[in-house]
PDB file of N, CA and C in Angstrom:
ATOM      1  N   UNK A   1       0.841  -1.163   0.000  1.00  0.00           N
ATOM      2  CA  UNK A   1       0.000   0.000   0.000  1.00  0.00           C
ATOM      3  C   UNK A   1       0.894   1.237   0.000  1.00  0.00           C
ATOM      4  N   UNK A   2       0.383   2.000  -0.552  1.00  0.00           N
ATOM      5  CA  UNK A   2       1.479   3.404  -1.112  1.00  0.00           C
ATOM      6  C   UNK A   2       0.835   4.234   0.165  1.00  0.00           C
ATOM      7  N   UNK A   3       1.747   4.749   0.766  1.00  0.00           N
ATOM      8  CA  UNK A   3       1.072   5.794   1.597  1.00  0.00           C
ATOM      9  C   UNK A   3       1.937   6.948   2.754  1.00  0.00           C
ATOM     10  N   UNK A   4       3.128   6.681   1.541  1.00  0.00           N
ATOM     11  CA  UNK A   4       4.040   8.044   2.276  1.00  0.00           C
ATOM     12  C   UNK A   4       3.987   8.939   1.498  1.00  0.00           C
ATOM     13  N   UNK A   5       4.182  10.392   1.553  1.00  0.00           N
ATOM     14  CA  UNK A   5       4.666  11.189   0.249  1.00  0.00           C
ATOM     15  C   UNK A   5       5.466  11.372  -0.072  1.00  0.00           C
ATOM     16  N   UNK A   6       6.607  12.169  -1.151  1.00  0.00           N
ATOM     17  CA  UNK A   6       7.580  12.687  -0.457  1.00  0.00           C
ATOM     18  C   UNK A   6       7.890  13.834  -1.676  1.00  0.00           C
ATOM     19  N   UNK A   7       8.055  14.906  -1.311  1.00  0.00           N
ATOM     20  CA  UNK A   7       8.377  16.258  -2.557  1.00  0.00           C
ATOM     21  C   UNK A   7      10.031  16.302  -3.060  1.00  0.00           C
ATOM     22  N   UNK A   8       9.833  16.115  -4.095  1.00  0.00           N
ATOM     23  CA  UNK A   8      11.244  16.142  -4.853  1.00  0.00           C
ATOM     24  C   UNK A   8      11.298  17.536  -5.781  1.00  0.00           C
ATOM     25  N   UNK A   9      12.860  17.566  -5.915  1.00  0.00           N
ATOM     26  CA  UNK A   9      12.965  18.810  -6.723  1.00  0.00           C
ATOM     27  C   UNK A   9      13.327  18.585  -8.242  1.00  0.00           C
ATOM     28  N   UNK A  10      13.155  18.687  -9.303  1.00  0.00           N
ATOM     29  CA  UNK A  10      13.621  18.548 -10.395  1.00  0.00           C
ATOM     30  C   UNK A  10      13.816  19.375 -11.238  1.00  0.00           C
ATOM     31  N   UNK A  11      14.831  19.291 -12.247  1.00  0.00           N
ATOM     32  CA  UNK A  11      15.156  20.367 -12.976  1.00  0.00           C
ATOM     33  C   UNK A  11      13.903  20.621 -14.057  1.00  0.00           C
ATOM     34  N   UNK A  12      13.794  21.182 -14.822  1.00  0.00           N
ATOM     35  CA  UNK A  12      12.625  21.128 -16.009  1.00  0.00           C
ATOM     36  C   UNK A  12      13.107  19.995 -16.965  1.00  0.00           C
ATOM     37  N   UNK A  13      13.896  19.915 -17.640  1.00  0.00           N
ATOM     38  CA  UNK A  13      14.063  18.934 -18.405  1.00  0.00           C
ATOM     39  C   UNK A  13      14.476  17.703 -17.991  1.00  0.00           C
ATOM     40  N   UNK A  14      14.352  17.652 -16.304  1.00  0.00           N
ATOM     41  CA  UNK A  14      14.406  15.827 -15.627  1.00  0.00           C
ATOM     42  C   UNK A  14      12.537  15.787 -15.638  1.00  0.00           C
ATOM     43  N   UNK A  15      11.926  16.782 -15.694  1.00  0.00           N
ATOM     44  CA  UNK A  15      10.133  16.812 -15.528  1.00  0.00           C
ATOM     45  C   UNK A  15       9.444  16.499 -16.611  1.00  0.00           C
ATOM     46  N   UNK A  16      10.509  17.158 -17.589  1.00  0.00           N
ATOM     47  CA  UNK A  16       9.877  16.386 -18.883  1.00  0.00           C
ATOM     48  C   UNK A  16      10.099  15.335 -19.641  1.00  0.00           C
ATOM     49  N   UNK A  17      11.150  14.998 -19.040  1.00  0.00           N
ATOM     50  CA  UNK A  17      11.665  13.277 -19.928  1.00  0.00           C
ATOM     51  C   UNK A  17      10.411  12.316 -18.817  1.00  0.00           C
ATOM     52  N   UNK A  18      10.508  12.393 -17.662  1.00  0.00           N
ATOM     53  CA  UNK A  18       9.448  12.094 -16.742  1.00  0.00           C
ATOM     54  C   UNK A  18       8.096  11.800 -17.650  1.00  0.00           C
ATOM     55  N   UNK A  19       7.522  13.483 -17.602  1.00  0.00           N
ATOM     56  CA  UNK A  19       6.581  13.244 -18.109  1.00  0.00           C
ATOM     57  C   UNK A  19       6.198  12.478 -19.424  1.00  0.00           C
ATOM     58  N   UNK A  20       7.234  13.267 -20.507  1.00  0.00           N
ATOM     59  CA  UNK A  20       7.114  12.123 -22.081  1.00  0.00           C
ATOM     60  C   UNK A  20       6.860  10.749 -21.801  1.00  0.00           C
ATOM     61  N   UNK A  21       8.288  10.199 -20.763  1.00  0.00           N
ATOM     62  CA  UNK A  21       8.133   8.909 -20.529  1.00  0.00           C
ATOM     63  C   UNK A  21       6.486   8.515 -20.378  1.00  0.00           C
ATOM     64  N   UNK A  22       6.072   8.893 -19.189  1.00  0.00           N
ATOM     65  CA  UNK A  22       4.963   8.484 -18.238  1.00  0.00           C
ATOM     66  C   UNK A  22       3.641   8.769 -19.941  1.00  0.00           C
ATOM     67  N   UNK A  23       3.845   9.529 -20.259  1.00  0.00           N
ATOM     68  CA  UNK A  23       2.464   9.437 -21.338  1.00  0.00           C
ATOM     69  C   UNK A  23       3.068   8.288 -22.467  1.00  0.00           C
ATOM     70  N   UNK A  24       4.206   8.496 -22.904  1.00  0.00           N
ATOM     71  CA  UNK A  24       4.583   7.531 -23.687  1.00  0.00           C
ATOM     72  C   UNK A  24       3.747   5.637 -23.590  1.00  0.00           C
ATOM     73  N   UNK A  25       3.990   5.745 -21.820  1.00  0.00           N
ATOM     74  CA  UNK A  25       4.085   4.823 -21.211  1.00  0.00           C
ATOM     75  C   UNK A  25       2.367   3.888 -20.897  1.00  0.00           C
ATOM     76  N   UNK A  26       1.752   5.146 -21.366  1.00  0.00           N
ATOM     77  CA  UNK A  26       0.196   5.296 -20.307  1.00  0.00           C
ATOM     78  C   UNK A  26       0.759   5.014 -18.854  1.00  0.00           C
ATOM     79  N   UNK A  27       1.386   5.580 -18.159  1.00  0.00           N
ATOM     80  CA  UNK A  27       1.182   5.636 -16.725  1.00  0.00           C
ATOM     81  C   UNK A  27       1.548   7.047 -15.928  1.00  0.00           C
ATOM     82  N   UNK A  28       1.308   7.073 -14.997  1.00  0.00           N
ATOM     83  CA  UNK A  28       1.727   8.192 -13.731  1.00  0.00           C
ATOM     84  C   UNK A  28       3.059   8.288 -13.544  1.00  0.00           C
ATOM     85  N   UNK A  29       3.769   9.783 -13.211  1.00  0.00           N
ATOM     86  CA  UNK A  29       4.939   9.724 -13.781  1.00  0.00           C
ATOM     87  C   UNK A  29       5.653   9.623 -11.989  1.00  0.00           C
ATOM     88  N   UNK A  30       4.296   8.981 -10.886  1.00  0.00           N
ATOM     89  CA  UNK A  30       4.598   8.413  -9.604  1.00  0.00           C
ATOM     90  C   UNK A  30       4.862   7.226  -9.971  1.00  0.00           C
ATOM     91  N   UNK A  31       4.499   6.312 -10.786  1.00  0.00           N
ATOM     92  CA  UNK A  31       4.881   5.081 -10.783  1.00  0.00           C
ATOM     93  C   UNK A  31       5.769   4.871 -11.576  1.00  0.00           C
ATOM     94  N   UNK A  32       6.431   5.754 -12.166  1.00  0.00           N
ATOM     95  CA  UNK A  32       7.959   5.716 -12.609  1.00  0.00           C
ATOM     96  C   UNK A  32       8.915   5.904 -11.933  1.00  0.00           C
ATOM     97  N   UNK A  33       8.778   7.266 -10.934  1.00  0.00           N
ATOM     98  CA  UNK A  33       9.634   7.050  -9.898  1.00  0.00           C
ATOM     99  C   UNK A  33       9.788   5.955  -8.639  1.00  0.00           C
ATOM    100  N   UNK A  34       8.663   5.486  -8.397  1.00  0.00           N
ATOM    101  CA  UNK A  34       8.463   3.926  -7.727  1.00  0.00           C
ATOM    102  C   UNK A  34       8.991   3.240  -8.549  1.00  0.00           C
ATOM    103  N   UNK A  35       8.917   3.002  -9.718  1.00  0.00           N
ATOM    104  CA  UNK A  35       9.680   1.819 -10.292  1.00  0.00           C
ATOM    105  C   UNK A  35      11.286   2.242 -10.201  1.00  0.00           C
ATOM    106  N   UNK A  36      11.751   3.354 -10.217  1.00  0.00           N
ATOM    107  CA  UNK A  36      13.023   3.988 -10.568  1.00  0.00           C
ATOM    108  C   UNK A  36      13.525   3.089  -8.984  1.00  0.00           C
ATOM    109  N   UNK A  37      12.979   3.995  -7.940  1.00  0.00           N
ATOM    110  CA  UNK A  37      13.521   3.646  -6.559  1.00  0.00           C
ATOM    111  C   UNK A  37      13.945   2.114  -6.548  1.00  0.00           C
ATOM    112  N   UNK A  38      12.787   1.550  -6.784  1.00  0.00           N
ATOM    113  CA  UNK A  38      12.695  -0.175  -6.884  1.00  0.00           C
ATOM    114  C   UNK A  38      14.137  -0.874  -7.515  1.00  0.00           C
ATOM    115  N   UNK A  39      14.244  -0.240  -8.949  1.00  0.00           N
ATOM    116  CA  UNK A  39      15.250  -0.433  -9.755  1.00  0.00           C
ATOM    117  C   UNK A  39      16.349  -0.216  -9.140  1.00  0.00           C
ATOM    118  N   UNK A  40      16.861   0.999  -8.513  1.00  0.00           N
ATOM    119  CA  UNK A  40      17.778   0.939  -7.476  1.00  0.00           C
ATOM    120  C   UNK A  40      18.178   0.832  -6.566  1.00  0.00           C
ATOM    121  N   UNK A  41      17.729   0.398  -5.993  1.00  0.00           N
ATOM    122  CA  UNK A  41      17.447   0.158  -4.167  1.00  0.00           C
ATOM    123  C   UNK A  41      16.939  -1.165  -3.968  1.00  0.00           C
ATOM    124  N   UNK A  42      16.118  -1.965  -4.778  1.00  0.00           N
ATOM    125  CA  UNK A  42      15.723  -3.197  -4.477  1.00  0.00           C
ATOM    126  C   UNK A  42      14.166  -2.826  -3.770  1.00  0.00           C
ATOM    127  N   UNK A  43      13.401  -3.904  -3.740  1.00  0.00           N
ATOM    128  CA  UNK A  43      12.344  -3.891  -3.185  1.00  0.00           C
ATOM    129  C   UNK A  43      12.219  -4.853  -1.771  1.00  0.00           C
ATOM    130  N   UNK A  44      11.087  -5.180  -1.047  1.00  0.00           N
ATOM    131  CA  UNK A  44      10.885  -6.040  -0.268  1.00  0.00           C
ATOM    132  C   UNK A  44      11.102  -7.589  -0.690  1.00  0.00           C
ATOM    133  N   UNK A  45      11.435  -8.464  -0.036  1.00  0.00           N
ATOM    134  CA  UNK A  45      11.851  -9.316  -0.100  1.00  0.00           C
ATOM    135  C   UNK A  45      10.562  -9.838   0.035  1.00  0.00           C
ATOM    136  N   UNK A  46      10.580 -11.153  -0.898  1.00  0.00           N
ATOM    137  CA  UNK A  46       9.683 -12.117  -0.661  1.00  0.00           C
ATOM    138  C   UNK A  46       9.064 -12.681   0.976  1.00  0.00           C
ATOM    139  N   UNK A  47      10.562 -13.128   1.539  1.00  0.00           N
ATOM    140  CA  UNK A  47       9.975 -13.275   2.889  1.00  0.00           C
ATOM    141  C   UNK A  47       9.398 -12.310   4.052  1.00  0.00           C
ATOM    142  N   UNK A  48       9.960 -10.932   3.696  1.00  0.00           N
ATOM    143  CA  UNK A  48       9.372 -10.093   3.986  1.00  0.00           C
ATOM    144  C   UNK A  48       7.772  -9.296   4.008  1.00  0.00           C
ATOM    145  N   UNK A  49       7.391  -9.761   2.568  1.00  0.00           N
ATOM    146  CA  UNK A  49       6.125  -9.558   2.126  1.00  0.00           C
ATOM    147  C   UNK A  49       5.348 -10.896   2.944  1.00  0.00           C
ATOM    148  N   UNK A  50       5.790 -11.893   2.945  1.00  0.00           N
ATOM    149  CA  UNK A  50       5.254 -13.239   3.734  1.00  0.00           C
ATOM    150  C   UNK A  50       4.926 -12.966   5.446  1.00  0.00           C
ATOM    151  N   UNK A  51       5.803 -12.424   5.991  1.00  0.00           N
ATOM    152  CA  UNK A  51       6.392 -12.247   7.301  1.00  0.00           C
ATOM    153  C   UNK A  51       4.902 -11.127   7.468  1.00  0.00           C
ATOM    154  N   UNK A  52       4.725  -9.922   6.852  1.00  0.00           N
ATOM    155  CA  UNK A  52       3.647  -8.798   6.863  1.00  0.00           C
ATOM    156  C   UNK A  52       2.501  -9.571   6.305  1.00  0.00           C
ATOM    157  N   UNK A  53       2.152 -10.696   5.609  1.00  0.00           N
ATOM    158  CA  UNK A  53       0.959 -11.188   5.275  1.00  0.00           C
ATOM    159  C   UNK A  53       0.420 -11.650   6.209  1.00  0.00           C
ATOM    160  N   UNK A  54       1.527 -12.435   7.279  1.00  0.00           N
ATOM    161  CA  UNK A  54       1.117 -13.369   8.306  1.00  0.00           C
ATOM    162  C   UNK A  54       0.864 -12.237   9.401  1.00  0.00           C
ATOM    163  N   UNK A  55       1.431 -11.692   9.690  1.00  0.00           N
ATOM    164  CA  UNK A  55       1.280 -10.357  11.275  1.00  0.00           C
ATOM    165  C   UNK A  55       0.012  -9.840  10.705  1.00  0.00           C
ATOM    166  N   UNK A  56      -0.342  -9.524   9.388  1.00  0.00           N
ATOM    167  CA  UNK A  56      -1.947  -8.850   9.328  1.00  0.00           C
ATOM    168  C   UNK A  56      -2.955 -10.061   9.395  1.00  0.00           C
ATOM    169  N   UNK A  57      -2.797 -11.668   9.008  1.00  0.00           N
ATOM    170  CA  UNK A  57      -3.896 -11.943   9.109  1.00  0.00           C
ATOM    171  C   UNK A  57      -4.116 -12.535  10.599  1.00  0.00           C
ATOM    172  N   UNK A  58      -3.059 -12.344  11.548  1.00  0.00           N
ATOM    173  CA  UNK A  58      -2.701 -12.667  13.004  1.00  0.00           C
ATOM    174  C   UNK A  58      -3.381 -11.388  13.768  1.00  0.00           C
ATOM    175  N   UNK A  59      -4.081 -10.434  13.250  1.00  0.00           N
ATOM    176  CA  UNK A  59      -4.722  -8.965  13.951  1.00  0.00           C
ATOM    177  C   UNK A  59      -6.195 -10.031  14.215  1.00  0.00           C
ATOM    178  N   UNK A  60      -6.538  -9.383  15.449  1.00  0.00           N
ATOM    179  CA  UNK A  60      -8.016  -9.646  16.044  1.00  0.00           C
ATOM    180  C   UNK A  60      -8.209  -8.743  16.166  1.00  0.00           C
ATOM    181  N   UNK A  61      -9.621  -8.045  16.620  1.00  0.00           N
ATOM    182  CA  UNK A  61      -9.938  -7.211  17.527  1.00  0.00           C
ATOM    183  C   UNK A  61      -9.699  -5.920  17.196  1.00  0.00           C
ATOM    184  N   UNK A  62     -10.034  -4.921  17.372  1.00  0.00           N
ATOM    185  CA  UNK A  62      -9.982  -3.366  16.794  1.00  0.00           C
ATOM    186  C   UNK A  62     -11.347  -3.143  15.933  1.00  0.00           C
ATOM    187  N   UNK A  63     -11.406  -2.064  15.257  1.00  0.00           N
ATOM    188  CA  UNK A  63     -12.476  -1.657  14.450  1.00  0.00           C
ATOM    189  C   UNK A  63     -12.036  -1.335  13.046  1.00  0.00           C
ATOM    190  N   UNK A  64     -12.827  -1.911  12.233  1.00  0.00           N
ATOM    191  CA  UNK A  64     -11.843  -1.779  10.783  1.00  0.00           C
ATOM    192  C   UNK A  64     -13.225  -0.954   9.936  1.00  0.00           C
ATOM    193  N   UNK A  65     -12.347   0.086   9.073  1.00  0.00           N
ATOM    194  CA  UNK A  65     -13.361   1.058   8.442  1.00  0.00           C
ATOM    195  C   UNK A  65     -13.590   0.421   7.531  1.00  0.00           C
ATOM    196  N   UNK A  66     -14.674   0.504   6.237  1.00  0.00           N
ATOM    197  CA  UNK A  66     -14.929   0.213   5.067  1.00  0.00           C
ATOM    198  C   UNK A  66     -14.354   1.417   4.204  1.00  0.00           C
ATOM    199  N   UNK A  67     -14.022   0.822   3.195  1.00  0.00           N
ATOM    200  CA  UNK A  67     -13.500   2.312   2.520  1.00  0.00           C
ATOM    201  C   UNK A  67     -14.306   3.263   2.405  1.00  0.00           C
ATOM    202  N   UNK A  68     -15.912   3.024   2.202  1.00  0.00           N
ATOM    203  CA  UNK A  68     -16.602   4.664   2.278  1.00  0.00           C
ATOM    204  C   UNK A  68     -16.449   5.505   3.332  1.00  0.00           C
ATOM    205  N   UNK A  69     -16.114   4.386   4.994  1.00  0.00           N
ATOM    206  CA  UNK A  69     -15.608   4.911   5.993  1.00  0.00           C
ATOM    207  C   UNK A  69     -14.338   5.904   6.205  1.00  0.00           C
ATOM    208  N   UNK A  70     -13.174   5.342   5.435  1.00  0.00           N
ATOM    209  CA  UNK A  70     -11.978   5.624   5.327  1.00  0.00           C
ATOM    210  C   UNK A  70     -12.282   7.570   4.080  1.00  0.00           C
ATOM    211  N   UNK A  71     -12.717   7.185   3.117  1.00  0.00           N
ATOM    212  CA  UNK A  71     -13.181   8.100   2.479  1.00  0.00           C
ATOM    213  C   UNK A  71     -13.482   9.734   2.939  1.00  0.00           C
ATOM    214  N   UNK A  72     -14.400   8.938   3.890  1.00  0.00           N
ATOM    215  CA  UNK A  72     -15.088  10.137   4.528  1.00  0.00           C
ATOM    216  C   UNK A  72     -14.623  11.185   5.752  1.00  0.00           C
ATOM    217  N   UNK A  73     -14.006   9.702   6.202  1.00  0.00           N
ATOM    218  CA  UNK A  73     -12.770  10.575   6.783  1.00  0.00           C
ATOM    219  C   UNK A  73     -11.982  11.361   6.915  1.00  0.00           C
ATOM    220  N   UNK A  74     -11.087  10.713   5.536  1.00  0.00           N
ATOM    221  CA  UNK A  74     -10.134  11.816   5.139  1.00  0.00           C
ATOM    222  C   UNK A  74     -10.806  13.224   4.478  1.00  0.00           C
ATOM    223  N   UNK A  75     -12.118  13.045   4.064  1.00  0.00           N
ATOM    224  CA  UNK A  75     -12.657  14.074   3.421  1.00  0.00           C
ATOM    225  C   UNK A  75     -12.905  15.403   4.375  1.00  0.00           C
ATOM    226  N   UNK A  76     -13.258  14.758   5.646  1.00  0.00           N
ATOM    227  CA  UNK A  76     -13.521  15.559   7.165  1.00  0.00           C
ATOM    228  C   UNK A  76     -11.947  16.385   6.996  1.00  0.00           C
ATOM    229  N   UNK A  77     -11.383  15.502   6.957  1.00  0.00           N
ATOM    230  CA  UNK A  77      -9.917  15.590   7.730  1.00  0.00           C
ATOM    231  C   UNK A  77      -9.375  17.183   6.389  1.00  0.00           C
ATOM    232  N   UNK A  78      -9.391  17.022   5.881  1.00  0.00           N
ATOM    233  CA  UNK A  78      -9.196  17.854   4.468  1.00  0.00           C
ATOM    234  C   UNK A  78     -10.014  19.247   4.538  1.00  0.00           C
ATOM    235  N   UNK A  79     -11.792  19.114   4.819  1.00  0.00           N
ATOM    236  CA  UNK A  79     -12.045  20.317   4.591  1.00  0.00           C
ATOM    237  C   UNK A  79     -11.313  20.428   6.074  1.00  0.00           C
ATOM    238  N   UNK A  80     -11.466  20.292   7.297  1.00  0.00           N
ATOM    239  CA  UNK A  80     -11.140  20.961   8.748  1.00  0.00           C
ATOM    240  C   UNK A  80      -9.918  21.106   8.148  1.00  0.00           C
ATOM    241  N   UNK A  81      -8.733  20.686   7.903  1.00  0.00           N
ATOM    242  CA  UNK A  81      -7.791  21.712   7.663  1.00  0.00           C
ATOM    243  C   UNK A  81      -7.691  22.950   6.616  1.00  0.00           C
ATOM    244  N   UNK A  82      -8.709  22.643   5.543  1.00  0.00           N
ATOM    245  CA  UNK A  82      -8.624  24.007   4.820  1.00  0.00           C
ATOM    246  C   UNK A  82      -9.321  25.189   5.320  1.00  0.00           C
ATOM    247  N   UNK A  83     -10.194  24.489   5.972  1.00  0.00           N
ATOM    248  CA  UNK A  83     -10.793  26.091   6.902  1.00  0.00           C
ATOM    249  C   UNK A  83     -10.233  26.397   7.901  1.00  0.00           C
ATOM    250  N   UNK A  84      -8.613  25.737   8.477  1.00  0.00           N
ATOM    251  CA  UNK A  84      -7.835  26.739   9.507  1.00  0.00           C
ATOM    252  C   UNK A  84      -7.022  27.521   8.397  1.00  0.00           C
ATOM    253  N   UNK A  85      -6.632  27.190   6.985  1.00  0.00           N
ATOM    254  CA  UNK A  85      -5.623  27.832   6.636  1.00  0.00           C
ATOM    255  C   UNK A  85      -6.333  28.337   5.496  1.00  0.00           C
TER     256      UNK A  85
END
């Protein structure tokens, strides 16, 4: 699940080989740089991804949202901060 951000700086013509790529590509020119990172850095390890399959289906107990739940949430969460700033 994708769910950090992170703001990068780029020159104009690293934004547009980006972008060409990413339309070239049909995709998001986020999932080029995810693939880029991946490409260099390596990804999660198989047993790793195994190890996090097993600890989530090992959760009991708590309250789990439905995504219209989750949705609505963040939607709360979004206008209350645009009406402090």
């Amino acid at each position: 699940m994708i769910t950090e951000r992170v703001q990068i700086l780029l020159t104009p013509a690293q934004r547009r080989r980006l972008e060409d790529e990413a339309r070239r590509q049909a995709r998001s020119v986020a999932s080029l740089v995810r693939e880029a990172i991946d490409a260099r850095f390596g990804t999660v390890s198989r047993q790793e991804r195994i190890a996090a399959a097993k600890a989530i289906a090992a959760m009991s107990g708590g309250r789990y949202l439905t995504p219209e739940e989750i949705n609505r949430a963040v939607e709360e969460e979004r206008e209350a901060f645009f009406a402090d700033h």
